[in-house]
Protein backbone atom coordinates (compact mmCIF):
# COMPACT_ATOMS: atom_id res chain seq x y z
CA UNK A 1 0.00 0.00 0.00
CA UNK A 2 1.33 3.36 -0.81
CA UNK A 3 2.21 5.63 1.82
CA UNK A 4 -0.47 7.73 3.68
CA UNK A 5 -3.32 5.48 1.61
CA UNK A 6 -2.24 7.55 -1.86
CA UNK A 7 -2.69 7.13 -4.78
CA UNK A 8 -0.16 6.72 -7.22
CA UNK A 9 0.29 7.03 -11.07
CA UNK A 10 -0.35 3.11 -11.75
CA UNK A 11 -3.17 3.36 -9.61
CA UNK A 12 -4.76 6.71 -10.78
CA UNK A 13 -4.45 4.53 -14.43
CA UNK A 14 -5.74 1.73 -12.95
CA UNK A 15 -9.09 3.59 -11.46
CA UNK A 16 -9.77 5.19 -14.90
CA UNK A 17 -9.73 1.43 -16.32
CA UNK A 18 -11.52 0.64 -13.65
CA UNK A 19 -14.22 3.63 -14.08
CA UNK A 20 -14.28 2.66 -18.01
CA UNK A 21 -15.29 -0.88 -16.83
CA UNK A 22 -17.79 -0.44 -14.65
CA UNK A 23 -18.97 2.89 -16.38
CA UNK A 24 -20.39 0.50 -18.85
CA UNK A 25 -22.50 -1.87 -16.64
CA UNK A 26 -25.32 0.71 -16.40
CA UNK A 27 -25.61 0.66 -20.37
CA UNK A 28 -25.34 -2.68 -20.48
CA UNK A 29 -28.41 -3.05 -17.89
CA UNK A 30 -30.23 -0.94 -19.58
CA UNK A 31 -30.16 -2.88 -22.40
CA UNK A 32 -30.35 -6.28 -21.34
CA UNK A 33 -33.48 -4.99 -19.06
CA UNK A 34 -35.66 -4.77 -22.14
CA UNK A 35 -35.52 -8.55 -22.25
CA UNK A 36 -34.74 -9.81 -18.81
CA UNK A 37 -35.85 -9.61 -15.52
CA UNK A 38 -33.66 -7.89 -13.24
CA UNK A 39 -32.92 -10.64 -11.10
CA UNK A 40 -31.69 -12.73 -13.98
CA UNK A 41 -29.18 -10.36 -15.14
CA UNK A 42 -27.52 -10.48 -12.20
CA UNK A 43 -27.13 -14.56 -12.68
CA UNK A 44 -26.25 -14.30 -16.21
CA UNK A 45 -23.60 -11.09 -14.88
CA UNK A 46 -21.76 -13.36 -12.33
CA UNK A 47 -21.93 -17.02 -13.89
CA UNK A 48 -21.05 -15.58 -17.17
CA UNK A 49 -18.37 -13.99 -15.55
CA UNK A 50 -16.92 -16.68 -13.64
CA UNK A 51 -16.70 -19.23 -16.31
CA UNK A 52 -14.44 -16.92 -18.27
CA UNK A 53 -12.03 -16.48 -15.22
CA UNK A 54 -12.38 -20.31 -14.28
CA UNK A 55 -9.23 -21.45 -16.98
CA UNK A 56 -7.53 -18.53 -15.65
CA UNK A 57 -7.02 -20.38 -12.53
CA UNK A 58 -5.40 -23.22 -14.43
CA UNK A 59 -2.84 -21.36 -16.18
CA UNK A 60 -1.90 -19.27 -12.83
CA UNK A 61 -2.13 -23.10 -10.78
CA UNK A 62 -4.34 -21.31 -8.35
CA UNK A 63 -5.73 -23.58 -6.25
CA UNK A 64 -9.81 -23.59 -4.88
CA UNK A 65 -10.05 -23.79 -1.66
CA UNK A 66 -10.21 -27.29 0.07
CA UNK A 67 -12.67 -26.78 2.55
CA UNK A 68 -16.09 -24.81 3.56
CA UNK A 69 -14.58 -22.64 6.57
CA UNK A 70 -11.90 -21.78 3.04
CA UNK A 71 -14.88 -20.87 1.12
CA UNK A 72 -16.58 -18.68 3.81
CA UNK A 73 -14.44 -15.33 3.15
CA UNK A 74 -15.92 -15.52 -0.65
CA UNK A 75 -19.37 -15.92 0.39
CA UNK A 76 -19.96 -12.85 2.57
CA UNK A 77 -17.68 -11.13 -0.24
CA UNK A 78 -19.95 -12.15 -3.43
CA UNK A 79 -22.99 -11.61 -0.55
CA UNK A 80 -21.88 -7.69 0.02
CA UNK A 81 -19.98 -7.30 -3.23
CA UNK A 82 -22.34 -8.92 -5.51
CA UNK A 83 -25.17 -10.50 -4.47
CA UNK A 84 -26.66 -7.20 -2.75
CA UNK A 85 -25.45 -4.59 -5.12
CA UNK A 86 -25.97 -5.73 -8.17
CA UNK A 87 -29.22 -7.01 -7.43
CA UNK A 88 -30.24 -3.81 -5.68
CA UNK A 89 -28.74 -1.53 -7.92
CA UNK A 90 -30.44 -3.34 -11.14
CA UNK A 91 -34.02 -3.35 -9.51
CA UNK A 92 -33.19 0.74 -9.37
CA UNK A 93 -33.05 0.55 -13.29
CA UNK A 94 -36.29 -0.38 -13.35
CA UNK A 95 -37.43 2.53 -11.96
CA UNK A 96 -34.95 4.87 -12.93
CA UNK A 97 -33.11 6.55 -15.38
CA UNK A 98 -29.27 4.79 -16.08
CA UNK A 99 -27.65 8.46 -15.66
CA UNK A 100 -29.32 8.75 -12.17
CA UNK A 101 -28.39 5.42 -11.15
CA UNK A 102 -24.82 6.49 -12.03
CA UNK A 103 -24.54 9.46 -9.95
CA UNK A 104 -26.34 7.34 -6.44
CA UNK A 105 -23.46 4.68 -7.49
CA UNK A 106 -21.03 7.90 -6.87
CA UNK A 107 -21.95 7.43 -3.15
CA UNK A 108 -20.58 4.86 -2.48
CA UNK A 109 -17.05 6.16 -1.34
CA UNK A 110 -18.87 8.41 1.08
CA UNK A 111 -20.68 5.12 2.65
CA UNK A 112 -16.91 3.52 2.27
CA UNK A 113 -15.67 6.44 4.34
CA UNK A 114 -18.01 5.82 6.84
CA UNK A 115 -18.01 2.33 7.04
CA UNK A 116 -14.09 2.54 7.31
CA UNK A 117 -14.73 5.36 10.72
CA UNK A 118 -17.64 3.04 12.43
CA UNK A 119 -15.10 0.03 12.16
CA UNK A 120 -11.93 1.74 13.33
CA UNK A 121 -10.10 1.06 10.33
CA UNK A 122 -9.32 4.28 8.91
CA UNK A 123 -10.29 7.85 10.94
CA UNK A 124 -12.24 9.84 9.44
CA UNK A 125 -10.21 12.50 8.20
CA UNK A 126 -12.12 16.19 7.18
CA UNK A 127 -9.98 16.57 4.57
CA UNK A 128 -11.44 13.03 3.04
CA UNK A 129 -15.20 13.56 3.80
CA UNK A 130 -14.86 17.10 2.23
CA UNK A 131 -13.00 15.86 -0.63
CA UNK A 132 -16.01 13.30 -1.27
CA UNK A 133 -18.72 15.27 -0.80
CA UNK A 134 -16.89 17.91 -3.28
CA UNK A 135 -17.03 15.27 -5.60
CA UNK A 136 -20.96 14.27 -5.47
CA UNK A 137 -21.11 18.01 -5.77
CA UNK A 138 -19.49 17.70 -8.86
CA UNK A 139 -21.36 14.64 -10.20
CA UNK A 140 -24.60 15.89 -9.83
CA UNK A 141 -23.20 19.40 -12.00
CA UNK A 142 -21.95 16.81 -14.47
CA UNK A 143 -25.33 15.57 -14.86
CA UNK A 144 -27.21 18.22 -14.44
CA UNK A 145 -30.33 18.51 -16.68
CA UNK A 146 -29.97 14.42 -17.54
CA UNK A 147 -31.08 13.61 -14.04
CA UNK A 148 -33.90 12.10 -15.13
CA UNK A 149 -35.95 12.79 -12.14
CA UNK A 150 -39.77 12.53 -12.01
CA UNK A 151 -42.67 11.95 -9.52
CA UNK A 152 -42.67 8.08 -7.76
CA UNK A 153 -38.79 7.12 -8.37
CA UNK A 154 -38.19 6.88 -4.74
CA UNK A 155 -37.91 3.22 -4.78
CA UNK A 156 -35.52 3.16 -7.68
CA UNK A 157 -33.36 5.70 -5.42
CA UNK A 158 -33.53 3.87 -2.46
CA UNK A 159 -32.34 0.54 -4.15
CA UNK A 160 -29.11 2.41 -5.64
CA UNK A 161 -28.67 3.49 -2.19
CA UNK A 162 -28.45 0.09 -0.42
CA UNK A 163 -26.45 -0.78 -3.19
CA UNK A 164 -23.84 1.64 -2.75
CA UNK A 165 -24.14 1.08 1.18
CA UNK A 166 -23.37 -2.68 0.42
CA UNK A 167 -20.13 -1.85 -1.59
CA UNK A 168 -18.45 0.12 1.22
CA UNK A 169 -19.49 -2.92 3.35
CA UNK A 170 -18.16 -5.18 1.19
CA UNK A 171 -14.68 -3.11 1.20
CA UNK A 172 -14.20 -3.36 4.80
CA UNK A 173 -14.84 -7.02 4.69
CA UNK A 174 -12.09 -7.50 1.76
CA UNK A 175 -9.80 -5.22 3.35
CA UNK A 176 -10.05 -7.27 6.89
CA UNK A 177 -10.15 -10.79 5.34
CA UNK A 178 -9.07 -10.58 1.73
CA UNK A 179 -5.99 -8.74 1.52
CA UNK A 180 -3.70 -11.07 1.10
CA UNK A 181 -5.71 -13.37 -1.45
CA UNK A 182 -4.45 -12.72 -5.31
CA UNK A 183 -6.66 -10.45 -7.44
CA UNK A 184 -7.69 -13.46 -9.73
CA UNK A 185 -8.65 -16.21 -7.06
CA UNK A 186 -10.81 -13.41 -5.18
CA UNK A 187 -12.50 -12.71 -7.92
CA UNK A 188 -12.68 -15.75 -9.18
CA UNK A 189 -13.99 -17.78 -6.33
CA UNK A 190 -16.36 -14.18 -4.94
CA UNK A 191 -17.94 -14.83 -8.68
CA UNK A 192 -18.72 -18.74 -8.46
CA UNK A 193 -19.96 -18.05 -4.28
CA UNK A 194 -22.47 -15.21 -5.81
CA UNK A 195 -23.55 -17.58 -8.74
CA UNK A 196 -24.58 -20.74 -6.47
CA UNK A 197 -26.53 -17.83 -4.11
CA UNK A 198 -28.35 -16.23 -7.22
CA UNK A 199 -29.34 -19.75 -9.05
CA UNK A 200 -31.41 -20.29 -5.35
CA UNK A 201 -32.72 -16.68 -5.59
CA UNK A 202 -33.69 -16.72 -9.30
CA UNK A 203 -35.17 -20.01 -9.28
CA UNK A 204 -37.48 -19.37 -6.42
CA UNK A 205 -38.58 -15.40 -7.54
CA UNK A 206 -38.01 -15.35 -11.43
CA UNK A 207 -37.63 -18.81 -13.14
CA UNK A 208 -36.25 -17.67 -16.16
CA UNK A 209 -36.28 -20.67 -17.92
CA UNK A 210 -40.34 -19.92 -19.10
CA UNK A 211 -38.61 -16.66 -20.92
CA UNK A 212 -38.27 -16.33 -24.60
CA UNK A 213 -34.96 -16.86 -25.84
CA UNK A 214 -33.38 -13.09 -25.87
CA UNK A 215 -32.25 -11.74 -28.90
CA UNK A 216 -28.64 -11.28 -30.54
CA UNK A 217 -28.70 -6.98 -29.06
CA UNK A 218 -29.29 -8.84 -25.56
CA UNK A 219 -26.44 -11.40 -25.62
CA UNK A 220 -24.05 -8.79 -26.71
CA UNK A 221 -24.54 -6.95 -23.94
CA UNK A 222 -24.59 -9.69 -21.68
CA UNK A 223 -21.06 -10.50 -22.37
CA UNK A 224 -19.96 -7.52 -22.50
CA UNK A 225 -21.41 -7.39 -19.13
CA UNK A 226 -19.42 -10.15 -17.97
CA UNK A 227 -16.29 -10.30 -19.99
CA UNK A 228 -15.58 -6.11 -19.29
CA UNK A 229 -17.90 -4.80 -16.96
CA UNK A 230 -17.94 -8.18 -14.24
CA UNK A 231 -14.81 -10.40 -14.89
CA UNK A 232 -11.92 -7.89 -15.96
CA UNK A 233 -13.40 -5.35 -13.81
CA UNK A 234 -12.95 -7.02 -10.58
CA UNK A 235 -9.40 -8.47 -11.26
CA UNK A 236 -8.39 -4.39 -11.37
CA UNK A 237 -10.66 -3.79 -8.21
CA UNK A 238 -8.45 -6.38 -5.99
CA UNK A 239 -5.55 -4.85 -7.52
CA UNK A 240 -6.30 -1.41 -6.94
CA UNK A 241 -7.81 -2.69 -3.02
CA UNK A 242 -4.07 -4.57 -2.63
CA UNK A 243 -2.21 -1.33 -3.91
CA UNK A 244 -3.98 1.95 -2.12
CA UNK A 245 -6.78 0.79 -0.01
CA UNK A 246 -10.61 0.71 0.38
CA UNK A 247 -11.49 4.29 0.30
CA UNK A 248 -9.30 4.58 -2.31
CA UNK A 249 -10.69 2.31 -4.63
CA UNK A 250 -14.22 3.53 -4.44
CA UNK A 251 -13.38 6.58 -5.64
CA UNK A 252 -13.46 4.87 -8.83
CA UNK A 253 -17.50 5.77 -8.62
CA UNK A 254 -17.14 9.54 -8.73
CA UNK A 255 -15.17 8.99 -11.80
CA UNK A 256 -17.75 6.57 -13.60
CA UNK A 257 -19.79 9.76 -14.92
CA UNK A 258 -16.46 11.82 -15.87
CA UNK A 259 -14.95 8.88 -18.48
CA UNK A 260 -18.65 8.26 -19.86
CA UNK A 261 -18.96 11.78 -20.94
CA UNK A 262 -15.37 11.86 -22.29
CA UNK A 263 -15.86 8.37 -24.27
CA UNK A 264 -19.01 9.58 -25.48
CA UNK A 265 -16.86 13.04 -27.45
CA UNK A 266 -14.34 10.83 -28.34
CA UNK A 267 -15.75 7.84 -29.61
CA UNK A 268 -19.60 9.11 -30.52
CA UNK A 269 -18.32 12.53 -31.49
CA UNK A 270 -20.76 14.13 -29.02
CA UNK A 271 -20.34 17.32 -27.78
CA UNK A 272 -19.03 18.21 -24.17
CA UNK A 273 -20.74 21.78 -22.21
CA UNK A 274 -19.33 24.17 -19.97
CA UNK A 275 -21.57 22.86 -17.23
CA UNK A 276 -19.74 19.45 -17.74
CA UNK A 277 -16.39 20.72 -17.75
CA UNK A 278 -16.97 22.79 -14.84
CA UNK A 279 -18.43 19.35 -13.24
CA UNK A 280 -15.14 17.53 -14.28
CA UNK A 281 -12.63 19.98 -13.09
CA UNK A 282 -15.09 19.76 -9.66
CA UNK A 283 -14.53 16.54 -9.28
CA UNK A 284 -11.01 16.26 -10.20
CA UNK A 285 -10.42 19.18 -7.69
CA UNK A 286 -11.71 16.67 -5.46
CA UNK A 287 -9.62 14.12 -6.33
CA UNK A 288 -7.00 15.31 -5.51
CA UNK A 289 -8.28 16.83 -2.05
CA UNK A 290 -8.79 12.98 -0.99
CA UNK A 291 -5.70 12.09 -2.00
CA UNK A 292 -3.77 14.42 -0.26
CA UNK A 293 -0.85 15.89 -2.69
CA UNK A 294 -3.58 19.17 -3.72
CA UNK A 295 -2.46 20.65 0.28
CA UNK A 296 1.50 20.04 -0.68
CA UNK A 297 0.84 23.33 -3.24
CA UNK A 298 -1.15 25.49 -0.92
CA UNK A 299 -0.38 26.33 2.89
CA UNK A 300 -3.22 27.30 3.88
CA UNK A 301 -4.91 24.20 3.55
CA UNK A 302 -2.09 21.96 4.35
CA UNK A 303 -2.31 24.51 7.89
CA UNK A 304 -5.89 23.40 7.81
CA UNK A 305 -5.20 19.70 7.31
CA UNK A 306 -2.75 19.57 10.02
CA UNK A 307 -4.96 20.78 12.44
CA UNK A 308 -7.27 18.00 12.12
C-alpha cells in the first residue's frame, strides 16, 4: 500500500480502467433490461463472468479452496460485493433513469468512508469527507439537466442506495479478510460463491427458464457485461484494493460519470458543455483533495489539514 493510503500514477491509471469498466454496466443493464428480468441479469452477470475467469485459474495453478470454513471469506464477499449490489442496484433501473443510477453509485465512497470510521479502520479525516462530498457536488453538476428525475422514483433511489451502502461494506470485509488473497482467485472464487446464491434466488422469484430466448442486441450486452464490466473489472478492483486501499478504490465511482462523458466526445463525437467541464474539473479538484498531494501546493490548507 502506498504511503499515507495515496494514490499513485499506476493506480490513478488503474481507477480510470476501472471507471471505463464499470462505467459500462449501467448501459449494459439498460439494455439487457428490455428482455430480462432484473434478477436474472444479475445470474447471467456473475456465472457468465466466472466461467471466463475459471481457466484462468489453471494457467496461474491457483488452487480452490479445500474446505467450507476456506470458502466462507468468498461468500460474505460475493454476498456484500455482488449478491446485494448488483441485485439492488439493477431493480433501481427499473425505476430509474441509467444516468441517475450512475450518480447514487457515486456514493458509495462516502458510505466507504463511513463504514471505514464506524469500524476503526481508517479515521475519518475532514480533509477526506470534504474531498467526497466535493465530488458528489461535482457529479450531480456533471449531470445536471440528464437527471432524469420525475414523480414516484423513490424506490428506484432507495435501491441504488443500499447498493452503494453494500459496496463500502463489502470493502471493509475484503480489506479485513481478503488482503492477502491474489486479485484473480478473489474474484474468481467471490464470482462462483455469488452464482450458487443467485441460481437459489432466481429459481425461487423469477424462473427464467419460461422466458423467450433473448435476442442477438441482448447477448451482446450480456457479455460484454461479464467479460468487461464483471470479470476484468474485478481483477483491477483487488488490484487497486491490494495497492492503495478501500477508500481509495471507491473513488473509482465519482469517476464513472467523468470517463462516460469523455468516451461519449471521443468515440460518438458528441459534444461536451461548460456545465460538464466545470463538473469535471469539480470533481477532479476533489480528487486530488482525498488524496492528499492538492495541500503540498497550498499552505493554507495543508495549515488546515494539520490541524485536524
Amino acid at each position: 500500500m502506498t504511503p499515507d493510503n495515496r494514490i499513485d500514477g499506476r493506480d490513478w491509471s488503474l481507477l480510470a480502467l476501472l471507471s471505463v469498466l464499470w462505467g459500462g454496466s449501467f448501459f449494459f443493464n439498460g439494455v439487457l433490461l428490455r428482455e430480462l428480468p432484473p434478477l436474472t441479469v444479475v445470474l447471467l452477470r456473475v456465472a457468465l463472468a466466472a466461467i471466463i475467469l475459471l481457466p484462468f485459474l489453471w494457467v496461474y495453478r491457483i488452487a480452490f479452496p479445500k474446505s467450507l470454513s476456506g470458502w466462507k471469506p468468498f461468500l460474505a464477499i460475493g454476498l456484500l460485493n455482488n449478491v446485494l449490489p448488483f441485485s439492488l442496484v439493477v431493480m433501481g433501473q427499473t425505476y430509474i433513469p441509467s444516468g441517475l443510477a450512475s450518480i447514487l453509485n457515486a456514493t458509495t465512497p462516502l458510505f466507504t468512508v463511513v463504514v471505514m470510521a464506524a469500524a476503526g479502520d481508517e479515521r475519518l479525516h475532514a480533509r477526506r469527507v470534504a474531498g467526497v462530498v466535493a465530488g458528489l457536488i461535482g457529479v450531480i453538476i456533471l449531470r445536471g439537466q440528464d437527471l432524469g428525475l420525475t414523480t414516484g422514483q423513490g424506490v428506484g433511489i432507495l435501491l441504488c442506495l443500499a447498493g452503494a451502502f453494500s459496496y463500502g461494506l463489502a470493502a471493509l470485509f475484503a480489506r479485513r479478510r481478503l488482503s492477502d488473497s491474489p486479485p484473480l482467485a478473489t474474484a474468481t472464487f467471490q464470482l462462483l460463491a455469488s452464482s450458487l446464491m443467485m441460481t437459489v434466488i432466481v429459481a425461487v422469484f423469477e424462473r427464467p427458464w419460461r422466458l423467450p430466448m433473448p435476442g442477438a442486441t441482448t447477448w451482446l450486452a450480456l457479455i460484454g457485461l461479464a467479460a468487461l464490466s464483471t470479470a476484468l473489472a474485478y481483477i483491477v478492483f483487488f488490484q487497486i484494493l491490494r495497492r492503495s486501499g478501500s477508500t481509495n478504490v471507491m473513488l473509482v465511482t465519482l469517476l464513472i460519470p467523468v470517463t462516460a462523458i469523455l468516451l461519449g466526445h471521443l468515440v460518438l463525437g458528441e459534444s461536451i458543455s461548460l456545465r460538464e467541464m466545470i463538473g469535471a474539473l469539480v470533481i477532479g479538484s476533489a480528487l486530488l483533495l482525498i488524496d492528499g498531494r492538492l495541500l503540498k501546493f497550498m499552505p493554507g490548507l495543508a495549515a488546515w489539514k494539520a490541524s485536524r
